[in-house]
PDB file of N, CA and C in Angstrom:
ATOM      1  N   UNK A   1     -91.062  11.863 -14.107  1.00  0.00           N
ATOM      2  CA  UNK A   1     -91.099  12.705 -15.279  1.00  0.00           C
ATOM      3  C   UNK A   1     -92.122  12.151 -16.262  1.00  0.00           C
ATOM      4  N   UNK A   2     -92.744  12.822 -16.892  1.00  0.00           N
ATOM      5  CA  UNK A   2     -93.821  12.940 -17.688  1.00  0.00           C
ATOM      6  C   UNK A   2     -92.795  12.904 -19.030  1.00  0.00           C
ATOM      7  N   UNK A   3     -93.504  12.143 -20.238  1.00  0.00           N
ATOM      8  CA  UNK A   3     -93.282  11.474 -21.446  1.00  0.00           C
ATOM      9  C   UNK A   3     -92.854  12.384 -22.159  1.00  0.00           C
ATOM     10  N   UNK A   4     -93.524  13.804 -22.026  1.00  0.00           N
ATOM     11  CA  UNK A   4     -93.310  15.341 -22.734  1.00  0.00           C
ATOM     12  C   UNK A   4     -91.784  15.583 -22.107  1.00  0.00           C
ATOM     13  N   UNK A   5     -91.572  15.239 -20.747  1.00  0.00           N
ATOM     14  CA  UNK A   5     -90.222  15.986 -19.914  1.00  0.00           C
ATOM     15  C   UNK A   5     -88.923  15.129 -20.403  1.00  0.00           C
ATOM     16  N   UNK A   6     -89.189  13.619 -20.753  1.00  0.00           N
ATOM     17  CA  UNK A   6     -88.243  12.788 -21.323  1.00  0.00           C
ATOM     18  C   UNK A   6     -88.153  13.289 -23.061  1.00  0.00           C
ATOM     19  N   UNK A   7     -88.866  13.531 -23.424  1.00  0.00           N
ATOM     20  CA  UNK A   7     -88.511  14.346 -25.152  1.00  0.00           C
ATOM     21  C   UNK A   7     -88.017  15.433 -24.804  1.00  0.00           C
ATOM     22  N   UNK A   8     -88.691  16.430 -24.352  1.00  0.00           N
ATOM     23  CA  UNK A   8     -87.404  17.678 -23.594  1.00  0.00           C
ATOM     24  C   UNK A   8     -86.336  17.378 -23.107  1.00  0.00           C
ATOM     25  N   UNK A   9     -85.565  16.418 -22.841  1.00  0.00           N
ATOM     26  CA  UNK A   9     -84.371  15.998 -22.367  1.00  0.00           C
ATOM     27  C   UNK A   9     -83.787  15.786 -23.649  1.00  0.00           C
ATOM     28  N   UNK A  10     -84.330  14.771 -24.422  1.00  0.00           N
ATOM     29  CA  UNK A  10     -83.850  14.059 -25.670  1.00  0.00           C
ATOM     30  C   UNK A  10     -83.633  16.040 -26.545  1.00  0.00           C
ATOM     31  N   UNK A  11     -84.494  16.692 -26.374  1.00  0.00           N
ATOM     32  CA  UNK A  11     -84.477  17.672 -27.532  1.00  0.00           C
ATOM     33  C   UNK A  11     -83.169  18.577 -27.107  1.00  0.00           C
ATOM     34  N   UNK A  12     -83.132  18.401 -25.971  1.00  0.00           N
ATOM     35  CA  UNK A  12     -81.940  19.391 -24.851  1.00  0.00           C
ATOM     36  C   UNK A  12     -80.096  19.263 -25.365  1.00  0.00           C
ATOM     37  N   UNK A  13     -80.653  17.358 -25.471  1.00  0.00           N
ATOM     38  CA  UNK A  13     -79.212  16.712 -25.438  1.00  0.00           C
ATOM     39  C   UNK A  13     -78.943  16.305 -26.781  1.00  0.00           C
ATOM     40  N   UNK A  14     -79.727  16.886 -27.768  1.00  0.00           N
ATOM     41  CA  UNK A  14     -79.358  17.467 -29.316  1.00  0.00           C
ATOM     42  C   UNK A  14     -80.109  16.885 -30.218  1.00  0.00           C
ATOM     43  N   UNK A  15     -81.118  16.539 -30.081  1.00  0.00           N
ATOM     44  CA  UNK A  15     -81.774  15.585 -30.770  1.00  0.00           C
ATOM     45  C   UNK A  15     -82.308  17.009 -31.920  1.00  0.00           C
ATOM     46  N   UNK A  16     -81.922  16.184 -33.366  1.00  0.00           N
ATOM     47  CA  UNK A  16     -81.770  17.285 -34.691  1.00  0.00           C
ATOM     48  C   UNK A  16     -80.944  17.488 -35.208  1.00  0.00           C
ATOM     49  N   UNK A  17     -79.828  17.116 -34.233  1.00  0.00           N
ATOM     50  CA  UNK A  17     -77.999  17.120 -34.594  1.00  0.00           C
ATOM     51  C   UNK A  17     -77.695  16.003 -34.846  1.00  0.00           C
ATOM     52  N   UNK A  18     -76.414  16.260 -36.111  1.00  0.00           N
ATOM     53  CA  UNK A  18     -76.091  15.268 -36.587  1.00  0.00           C
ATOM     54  C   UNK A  18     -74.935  14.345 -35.727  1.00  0.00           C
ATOM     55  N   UNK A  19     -74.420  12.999 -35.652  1.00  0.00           N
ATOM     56  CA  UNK A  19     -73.609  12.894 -34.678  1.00  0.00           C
ATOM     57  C   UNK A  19     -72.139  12.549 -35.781  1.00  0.00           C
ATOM     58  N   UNK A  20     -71.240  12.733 -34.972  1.00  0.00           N
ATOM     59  CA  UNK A  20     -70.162  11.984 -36.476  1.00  0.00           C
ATOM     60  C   UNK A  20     -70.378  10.680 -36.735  1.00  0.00           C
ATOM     61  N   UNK A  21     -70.918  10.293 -37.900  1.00  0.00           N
ATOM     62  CA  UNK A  21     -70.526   8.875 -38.514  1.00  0.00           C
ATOM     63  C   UNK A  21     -72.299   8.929 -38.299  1.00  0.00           C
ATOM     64  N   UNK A  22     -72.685   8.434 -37.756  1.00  0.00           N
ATOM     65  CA  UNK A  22     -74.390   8.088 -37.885  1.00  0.00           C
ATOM     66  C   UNK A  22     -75.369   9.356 -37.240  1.00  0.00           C
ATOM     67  N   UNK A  23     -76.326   9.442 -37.255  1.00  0.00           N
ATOM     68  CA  UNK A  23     -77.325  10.707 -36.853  1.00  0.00           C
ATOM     69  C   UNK A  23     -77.960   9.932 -36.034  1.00  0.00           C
ATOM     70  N   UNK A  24     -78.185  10.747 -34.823  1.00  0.00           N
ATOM     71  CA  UNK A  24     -79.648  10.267 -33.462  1.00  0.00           C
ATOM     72  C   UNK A  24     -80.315  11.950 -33.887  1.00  0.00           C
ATOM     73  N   UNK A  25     -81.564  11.873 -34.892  1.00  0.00           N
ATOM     74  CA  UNK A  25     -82.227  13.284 -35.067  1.00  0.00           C
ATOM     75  C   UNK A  25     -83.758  13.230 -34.528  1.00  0.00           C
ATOM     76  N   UNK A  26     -84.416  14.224 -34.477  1.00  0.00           N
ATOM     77  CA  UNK A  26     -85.641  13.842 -33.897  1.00  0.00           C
ATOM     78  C   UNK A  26     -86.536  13.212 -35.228  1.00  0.00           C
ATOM     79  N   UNK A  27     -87.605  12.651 -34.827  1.00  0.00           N
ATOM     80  CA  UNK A  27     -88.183  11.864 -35.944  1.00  0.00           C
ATOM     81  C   UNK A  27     -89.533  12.585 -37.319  1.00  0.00           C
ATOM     82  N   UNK A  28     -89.442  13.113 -38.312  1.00  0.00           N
ATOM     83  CA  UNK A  28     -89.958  13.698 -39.207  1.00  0.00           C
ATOM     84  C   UNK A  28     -91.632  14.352 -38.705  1.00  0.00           C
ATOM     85  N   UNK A  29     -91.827  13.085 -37.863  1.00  0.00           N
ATOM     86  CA  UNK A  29     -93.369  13.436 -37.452  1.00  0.00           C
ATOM     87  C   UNK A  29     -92.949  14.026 -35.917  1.00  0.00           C
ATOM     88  N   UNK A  30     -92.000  14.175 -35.410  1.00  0.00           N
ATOM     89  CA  UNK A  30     -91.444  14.665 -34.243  1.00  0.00           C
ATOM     90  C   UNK A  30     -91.636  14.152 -32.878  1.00  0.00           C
ATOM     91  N   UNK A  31     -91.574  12.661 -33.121  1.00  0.00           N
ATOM     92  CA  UNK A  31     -91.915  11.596 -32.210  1.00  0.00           C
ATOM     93  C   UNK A  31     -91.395  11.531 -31.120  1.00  0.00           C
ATOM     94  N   UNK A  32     -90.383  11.099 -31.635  1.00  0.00           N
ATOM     95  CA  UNK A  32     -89.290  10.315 -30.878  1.00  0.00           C
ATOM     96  C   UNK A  32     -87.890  10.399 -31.923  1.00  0.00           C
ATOM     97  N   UNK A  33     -86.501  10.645 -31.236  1.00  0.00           N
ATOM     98  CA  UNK A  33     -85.161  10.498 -32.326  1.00  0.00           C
ATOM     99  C   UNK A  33     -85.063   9.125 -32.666  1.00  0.00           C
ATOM    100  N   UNK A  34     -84.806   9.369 -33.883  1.00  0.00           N
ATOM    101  CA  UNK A  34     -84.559   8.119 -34.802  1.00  0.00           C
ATOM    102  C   UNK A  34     -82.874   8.106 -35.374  1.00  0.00           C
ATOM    103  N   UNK A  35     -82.533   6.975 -35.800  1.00  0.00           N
ATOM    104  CA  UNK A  35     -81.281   7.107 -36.362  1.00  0.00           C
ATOM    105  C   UNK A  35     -81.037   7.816 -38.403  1.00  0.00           C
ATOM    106  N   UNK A  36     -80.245   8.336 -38.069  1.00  0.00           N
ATOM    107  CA  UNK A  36     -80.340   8.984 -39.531  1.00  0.00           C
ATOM    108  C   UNK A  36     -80.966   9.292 -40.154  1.00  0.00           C
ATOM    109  N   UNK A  37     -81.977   9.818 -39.623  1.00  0.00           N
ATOM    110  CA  UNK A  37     -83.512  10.049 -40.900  1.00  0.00           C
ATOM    111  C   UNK A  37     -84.187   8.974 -41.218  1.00  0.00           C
ATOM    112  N   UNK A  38     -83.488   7.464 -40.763  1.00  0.00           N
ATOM    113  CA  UNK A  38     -84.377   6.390 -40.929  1.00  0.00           C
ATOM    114  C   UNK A  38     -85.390   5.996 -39.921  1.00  0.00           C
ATOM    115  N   UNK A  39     -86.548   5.186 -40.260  1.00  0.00           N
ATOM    116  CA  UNK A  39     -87.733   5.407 -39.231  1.00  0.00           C
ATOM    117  C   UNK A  39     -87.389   4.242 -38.103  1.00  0.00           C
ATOM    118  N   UNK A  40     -86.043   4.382 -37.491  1.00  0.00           N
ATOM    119  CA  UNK A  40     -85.536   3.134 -36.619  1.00  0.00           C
ATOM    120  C   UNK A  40     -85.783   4.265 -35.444  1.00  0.00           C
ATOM    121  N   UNK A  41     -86.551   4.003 -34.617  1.00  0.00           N
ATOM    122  CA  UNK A  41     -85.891   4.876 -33.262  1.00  0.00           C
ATOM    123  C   UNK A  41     -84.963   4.689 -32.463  1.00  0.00           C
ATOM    124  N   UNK A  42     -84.528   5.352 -32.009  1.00  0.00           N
ATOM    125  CA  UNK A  42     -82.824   5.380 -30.442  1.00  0.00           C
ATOM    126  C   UNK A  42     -83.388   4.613 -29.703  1.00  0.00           C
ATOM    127  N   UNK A  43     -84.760   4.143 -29.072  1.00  0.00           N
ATOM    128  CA  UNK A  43     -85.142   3.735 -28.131  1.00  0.00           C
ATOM    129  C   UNK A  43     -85.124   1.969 -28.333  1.00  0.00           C
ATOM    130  N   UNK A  44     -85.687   1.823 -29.792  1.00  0.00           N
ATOM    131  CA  UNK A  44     -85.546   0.588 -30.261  1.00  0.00           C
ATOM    132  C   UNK A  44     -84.642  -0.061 -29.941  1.00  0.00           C
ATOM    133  N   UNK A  45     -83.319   0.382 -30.950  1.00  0.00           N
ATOM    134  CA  UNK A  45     -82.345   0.468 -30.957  1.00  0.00           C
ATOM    135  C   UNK A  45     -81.082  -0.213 -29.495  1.00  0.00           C
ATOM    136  N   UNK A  46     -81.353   0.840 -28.679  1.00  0.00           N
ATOM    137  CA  UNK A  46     -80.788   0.748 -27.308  1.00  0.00           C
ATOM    138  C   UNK A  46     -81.694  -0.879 -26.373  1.00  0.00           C
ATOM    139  N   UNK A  47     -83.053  -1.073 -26.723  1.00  0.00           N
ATOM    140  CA  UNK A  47     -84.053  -1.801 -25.989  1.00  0.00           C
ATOM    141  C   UNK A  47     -83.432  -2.931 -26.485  1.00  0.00           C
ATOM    142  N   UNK A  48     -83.351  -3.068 -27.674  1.00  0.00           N
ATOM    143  CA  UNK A  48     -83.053  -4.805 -28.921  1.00  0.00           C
ATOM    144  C   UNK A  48     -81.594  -4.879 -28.150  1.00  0.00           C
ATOM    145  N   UNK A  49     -80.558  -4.274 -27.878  1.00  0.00           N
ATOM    146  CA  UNK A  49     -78.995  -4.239 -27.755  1.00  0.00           C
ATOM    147  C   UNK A  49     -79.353  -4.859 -25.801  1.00  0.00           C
ATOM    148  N   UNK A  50     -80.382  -4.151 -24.925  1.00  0.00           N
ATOM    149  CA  UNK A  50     -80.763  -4.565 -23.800  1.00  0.00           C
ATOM    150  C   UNK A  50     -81.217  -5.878 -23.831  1.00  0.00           C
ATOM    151  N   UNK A  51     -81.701  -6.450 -24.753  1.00  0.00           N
ATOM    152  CA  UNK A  51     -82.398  -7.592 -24.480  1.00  0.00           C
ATOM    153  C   UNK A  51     -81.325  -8.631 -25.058  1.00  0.00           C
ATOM    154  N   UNK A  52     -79.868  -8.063 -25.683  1.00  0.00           N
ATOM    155  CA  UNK A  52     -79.180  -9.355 -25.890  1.00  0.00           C
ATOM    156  C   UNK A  52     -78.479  -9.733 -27.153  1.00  0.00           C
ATOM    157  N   UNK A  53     -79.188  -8.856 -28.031  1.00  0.00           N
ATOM    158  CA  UNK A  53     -78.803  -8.754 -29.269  1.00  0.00           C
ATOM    159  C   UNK A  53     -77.652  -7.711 -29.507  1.00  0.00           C
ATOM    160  N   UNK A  54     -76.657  -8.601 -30.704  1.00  0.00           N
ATOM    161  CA  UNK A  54     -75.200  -7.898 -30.836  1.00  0.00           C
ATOM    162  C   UNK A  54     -75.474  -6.907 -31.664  1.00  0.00           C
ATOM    163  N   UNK A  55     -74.427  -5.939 -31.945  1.00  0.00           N
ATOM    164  CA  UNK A  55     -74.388  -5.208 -33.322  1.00  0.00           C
ATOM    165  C   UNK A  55     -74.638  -5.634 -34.402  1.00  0.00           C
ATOM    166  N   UNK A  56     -74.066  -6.565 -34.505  1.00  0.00           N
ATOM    167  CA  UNK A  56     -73.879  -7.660 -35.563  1.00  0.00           C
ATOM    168  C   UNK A  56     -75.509  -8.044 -36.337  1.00  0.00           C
ATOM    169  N   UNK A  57     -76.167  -8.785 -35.104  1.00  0.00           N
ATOM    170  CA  UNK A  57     -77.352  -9.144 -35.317  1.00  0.00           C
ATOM    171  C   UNK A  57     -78.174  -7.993 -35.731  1.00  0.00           C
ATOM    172  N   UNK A  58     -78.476  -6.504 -35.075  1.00  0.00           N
ATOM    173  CA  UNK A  58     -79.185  -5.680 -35.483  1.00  0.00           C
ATOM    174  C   UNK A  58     -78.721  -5.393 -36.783  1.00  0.00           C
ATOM    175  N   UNK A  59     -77.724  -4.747 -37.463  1.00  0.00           N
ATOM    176  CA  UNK A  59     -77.235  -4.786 -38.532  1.00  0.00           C
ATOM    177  C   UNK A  59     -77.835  -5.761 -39.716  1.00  0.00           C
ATOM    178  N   UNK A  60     -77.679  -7.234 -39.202  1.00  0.00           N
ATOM    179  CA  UNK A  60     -78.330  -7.894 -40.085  1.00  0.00           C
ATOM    180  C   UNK A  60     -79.838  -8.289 -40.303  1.00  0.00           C
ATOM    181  N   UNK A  61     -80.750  -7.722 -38.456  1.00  0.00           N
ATOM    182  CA  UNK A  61     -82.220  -7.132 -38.901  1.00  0.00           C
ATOM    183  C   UNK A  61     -82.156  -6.171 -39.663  1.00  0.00           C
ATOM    184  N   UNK A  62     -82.015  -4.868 -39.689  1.00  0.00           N
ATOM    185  CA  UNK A  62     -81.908  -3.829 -40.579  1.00  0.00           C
ATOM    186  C   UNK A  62     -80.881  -3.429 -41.221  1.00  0.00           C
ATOM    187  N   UNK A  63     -80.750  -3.526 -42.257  1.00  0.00           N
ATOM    188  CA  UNK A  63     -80.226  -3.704 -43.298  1.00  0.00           C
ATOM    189  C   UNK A  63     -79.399  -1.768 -43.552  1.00  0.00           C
ATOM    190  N   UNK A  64     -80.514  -0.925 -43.424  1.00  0.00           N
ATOM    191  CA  UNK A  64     -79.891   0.376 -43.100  1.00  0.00           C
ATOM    192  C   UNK A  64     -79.120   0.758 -42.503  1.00  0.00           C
ATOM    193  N   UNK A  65     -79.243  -0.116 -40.790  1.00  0.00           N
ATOM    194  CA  UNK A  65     -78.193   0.121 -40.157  1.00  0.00           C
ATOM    195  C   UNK A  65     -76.484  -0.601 -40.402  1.00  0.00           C
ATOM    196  N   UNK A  66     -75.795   0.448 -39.810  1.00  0.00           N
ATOM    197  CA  UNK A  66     -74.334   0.453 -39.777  1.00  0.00           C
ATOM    198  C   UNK A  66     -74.243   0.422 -38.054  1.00  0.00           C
ATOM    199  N   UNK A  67     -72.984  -0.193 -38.062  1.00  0.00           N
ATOM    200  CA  UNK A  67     -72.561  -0.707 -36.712  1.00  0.00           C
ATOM    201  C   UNK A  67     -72.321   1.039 -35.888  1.00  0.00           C
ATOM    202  N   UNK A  68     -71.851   1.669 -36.628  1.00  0.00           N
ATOM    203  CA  UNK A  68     -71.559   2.935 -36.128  1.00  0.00           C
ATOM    204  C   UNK A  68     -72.944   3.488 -35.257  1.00  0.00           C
ATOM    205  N   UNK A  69     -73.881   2.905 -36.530  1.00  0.00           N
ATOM    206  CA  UNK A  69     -75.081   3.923 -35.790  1.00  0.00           C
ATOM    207  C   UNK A  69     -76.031   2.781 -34.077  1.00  0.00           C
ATOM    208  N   UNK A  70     -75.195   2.055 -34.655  1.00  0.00           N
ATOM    209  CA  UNK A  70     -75.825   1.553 -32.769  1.00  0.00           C
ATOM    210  C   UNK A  70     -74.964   1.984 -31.632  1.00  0.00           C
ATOM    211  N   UNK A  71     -73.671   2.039 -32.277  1.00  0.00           N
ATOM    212  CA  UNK A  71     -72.761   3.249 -31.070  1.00  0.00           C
ATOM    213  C   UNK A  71     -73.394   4.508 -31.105  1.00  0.00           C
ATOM    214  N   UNK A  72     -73.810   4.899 -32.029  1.00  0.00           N
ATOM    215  CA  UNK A  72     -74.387   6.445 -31.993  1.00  0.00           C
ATOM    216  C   UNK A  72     -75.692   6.656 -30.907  1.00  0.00           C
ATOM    217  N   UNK A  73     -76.217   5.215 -31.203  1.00  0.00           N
ATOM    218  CA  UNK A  73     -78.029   5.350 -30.463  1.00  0.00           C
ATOM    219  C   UNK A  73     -77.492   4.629 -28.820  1.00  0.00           C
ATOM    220  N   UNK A  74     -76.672   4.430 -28.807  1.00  0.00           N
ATOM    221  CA  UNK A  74     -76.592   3.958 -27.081  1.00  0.00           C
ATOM    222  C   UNK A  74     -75.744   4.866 -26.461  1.00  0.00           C
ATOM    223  N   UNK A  75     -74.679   6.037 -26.959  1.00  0.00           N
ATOM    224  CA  UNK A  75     -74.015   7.476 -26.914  1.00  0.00           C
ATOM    225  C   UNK A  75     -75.229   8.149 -26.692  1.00  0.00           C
ATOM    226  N   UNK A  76     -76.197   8.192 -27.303  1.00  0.00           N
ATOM    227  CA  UNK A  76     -77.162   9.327 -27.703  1.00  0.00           C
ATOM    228  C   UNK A  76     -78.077   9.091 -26.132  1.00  0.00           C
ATOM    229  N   UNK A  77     -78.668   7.729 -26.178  1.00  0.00           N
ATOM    230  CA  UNK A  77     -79.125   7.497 -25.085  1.00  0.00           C
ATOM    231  C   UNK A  77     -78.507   7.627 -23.754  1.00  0.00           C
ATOM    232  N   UNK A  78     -77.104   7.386 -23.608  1.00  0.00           N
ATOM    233  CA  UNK A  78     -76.758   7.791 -22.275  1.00  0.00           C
ATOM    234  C   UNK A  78     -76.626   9.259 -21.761  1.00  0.00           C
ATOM    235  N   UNK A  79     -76.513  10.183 -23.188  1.00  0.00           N
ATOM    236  CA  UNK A  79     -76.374  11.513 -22.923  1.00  0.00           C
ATOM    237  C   UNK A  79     -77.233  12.117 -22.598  1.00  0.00           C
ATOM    238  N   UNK A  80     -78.533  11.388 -23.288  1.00  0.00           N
ATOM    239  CA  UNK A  80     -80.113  12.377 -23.027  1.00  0.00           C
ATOM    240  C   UNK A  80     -80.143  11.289 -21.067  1.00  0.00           C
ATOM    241  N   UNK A  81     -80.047  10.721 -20.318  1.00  0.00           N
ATOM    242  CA  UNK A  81     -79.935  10.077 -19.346  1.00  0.00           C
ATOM    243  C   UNK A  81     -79.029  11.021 -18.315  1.00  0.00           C
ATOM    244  N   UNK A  82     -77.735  11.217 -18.797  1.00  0.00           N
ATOM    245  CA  UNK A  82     -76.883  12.278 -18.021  1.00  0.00           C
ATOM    246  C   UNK A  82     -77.774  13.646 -17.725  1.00  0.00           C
ATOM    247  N   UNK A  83     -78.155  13.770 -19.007  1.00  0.00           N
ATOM    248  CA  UNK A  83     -79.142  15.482 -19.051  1.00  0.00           C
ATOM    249  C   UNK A  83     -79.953  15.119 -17.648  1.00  0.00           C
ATOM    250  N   UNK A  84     -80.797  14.364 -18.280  1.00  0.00           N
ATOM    251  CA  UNK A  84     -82.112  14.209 -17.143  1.00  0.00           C
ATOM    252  C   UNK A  84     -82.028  14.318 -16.057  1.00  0.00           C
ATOM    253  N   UNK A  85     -80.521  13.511 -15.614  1.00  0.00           N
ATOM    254  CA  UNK A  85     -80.423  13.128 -14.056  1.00  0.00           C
ATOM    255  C   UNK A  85     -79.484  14.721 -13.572  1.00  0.00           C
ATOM    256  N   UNK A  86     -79.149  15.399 -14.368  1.00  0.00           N
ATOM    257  CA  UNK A  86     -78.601  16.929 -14.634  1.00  0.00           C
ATOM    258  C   UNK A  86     -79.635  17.414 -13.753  1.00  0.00           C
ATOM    259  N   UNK A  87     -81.190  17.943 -15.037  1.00  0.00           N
ATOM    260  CA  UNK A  87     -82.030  18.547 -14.505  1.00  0.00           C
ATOM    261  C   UNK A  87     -82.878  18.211 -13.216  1.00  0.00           C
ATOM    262  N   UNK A  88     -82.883  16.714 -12.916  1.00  0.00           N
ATOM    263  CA  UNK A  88     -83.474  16.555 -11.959  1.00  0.00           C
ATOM    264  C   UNK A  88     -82.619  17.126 -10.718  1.00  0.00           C
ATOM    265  N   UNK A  89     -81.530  16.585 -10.803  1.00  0.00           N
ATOM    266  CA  UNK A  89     -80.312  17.383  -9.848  1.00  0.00           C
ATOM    267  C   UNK A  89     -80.794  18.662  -9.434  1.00  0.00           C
ATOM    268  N   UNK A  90     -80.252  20.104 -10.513  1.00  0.00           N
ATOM    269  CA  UNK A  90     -81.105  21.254 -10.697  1.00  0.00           C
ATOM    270  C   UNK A  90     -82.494  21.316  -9.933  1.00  0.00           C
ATOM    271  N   UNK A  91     -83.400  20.754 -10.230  1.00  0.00           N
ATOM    272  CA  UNK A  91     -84.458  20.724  -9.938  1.00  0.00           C
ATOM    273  C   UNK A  91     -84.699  20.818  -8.178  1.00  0.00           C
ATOM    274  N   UNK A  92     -84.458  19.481  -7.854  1.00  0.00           N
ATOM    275  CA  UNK A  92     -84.371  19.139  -6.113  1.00  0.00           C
ATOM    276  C   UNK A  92     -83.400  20.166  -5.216  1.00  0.00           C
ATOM    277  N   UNK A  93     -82.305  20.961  -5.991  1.00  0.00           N
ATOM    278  CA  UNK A  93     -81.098  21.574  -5.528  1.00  0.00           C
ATOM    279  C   UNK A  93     -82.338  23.035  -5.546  1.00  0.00           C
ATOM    280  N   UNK A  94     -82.726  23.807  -6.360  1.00  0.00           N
ATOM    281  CA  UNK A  94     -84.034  24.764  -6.302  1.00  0.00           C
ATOM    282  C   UNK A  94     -84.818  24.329  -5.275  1.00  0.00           C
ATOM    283  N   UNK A  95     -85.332  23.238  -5.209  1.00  0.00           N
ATOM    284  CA  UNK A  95     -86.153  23.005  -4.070  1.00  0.00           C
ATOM    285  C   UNK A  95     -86.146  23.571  -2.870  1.00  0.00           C
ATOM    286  N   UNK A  96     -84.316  22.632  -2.299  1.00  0.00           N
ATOM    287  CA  UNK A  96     -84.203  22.429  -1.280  1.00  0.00           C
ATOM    288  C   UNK A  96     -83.617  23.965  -0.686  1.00  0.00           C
ATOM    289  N   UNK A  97     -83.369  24.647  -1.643  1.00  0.00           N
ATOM    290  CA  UNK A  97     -83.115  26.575  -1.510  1.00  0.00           C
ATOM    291  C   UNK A  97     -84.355  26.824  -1.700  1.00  0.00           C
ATOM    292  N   UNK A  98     -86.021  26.813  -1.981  1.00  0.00           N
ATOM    293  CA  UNK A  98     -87.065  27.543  -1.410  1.00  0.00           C
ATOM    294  C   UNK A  98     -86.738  27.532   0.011  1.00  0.00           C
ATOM    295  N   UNK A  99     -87.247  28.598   0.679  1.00  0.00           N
ATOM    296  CA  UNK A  99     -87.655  28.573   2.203  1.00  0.00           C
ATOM    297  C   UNK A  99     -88.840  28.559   2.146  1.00  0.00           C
ATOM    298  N   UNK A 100     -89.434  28.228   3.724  1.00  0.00           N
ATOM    299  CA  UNK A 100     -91.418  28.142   3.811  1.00  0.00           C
ATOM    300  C   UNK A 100     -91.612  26.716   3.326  1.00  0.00           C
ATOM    301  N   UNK A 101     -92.788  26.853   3.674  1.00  0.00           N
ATOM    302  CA  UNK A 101     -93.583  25.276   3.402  1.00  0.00           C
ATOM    303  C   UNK A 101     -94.172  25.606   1.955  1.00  0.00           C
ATOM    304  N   UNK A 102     -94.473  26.702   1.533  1.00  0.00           N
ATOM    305  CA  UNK A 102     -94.961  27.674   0.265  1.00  0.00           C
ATOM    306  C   UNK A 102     -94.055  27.215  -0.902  1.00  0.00           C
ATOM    307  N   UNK A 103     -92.720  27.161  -0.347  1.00  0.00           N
ATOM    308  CA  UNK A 103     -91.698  26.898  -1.793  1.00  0.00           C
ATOM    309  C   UNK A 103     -91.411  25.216  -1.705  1.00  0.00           C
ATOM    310  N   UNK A 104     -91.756  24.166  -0.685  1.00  0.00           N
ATOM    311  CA  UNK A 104     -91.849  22.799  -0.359  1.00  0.00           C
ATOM    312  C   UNK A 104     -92.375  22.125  -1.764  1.00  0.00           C
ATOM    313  N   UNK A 105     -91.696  21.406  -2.262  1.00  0.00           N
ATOM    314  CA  UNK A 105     -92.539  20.339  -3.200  1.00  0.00           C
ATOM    315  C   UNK A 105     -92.202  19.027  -2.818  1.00  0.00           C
ATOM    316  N   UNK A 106     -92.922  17.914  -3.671  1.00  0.00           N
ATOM    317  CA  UNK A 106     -92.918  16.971  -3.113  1.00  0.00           C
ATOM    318  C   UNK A 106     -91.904  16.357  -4.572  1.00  0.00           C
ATOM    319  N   UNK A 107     -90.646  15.463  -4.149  1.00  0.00           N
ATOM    320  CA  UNK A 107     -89.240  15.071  -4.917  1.00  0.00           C
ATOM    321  C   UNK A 107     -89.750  14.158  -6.181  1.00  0.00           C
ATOM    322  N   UNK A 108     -90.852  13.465  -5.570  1.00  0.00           N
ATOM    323  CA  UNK A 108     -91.360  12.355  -6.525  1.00  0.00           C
ATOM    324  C   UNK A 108     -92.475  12.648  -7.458  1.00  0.00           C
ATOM    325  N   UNK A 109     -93.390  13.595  -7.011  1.00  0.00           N
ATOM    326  CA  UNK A 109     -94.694  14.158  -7.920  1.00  0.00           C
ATOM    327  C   UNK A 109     -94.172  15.701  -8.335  1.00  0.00           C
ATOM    328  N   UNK A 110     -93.926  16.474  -7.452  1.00  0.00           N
ATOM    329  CA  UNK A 110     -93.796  18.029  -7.808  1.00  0.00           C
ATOM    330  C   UNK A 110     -94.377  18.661  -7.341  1.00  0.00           C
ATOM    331  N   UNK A 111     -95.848  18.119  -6.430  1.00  0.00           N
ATOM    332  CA  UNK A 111     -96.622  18.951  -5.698  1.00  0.00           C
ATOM    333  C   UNK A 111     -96.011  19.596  -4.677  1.00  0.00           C
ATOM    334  N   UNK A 112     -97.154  20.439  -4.337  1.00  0.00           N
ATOM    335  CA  UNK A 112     -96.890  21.149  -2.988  1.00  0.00           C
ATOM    336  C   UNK A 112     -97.351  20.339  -1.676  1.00  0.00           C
ATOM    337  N   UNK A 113     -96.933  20.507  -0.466  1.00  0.00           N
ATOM    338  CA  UNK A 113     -97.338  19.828   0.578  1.00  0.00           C
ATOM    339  C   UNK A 113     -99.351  20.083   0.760  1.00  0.00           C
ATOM    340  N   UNK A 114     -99.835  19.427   1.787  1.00  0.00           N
ATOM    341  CA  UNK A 114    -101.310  19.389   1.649  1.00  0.00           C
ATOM    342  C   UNK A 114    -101.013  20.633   2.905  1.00  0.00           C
ATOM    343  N   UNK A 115    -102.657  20.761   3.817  1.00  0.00           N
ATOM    344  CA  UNK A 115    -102.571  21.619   4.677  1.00  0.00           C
ATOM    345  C   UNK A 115    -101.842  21.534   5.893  1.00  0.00           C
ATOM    346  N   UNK A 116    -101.616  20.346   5.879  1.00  0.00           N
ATOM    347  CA  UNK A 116    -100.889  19.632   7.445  1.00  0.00           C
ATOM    348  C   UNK A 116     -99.544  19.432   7.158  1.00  0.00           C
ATOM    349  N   UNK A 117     -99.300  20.320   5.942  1.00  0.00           N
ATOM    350  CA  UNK A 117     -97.887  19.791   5.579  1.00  0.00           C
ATOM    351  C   UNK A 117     -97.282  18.557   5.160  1.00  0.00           C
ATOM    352  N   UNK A 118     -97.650  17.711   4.471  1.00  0.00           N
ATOM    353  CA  UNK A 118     -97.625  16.446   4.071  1.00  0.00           C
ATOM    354  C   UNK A 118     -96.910  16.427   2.928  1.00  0.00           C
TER     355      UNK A 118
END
């Protein structure tokens, strides 16, 4: 998936909506979702918590954040993740109902087969 198809997921799985207690919304310049209107992104967020760091600790890097809203940005992130692996589902399930080599794509790029069927 292409960088555009992962923000279409994020925009799918509500990004703009508020969540209870903290916001995952999309970002003012329409980047990427950020938490509450603040310029923290979900991705940050979820990456700093991957690499080891507690609630606790992010909280006391940013000062904006509330413990709520790192439950909100790792909720937010697994949901836009569920979506994706949704549509890709969707996606391969269309596939594998084309008939012909005509309706054939390829699972990993999207192309069509070459002339030899490849």
């Amino acid at each position: 998936m292409t960088e555009d198809d992962d923000l279409e997921v994020l925009r799918a799985t509500g990004a703009g909506r508020e969540c209870d207690g903290g916001a995952c919304s999309q970002a003012a310049d329409g980047s990427a979702p950020c938490i509450r209107g603040l310029r923290v992104p979900v991705a940050s967020v979820v990456a700093t918590v991957a690499d080891g760091m507690t609630a606790d600790e992010l909280v006391a890097a940013y000062p904006d954040l509330e413990r709520e809203d790192v439950a909100d940005a790792l909720h937010y992130a697994a949901d836009a993740l569920r979506e994706r692996a949704r549509r890709r589902s969707l996606t391969s399930s269309r596939a594998r109902a084309t008939s012909g080599a005509a309706g054939r794509r390829c699972t990993r790029c999207g192309r069509q087969p070459g002339p030899r069927g490849r």
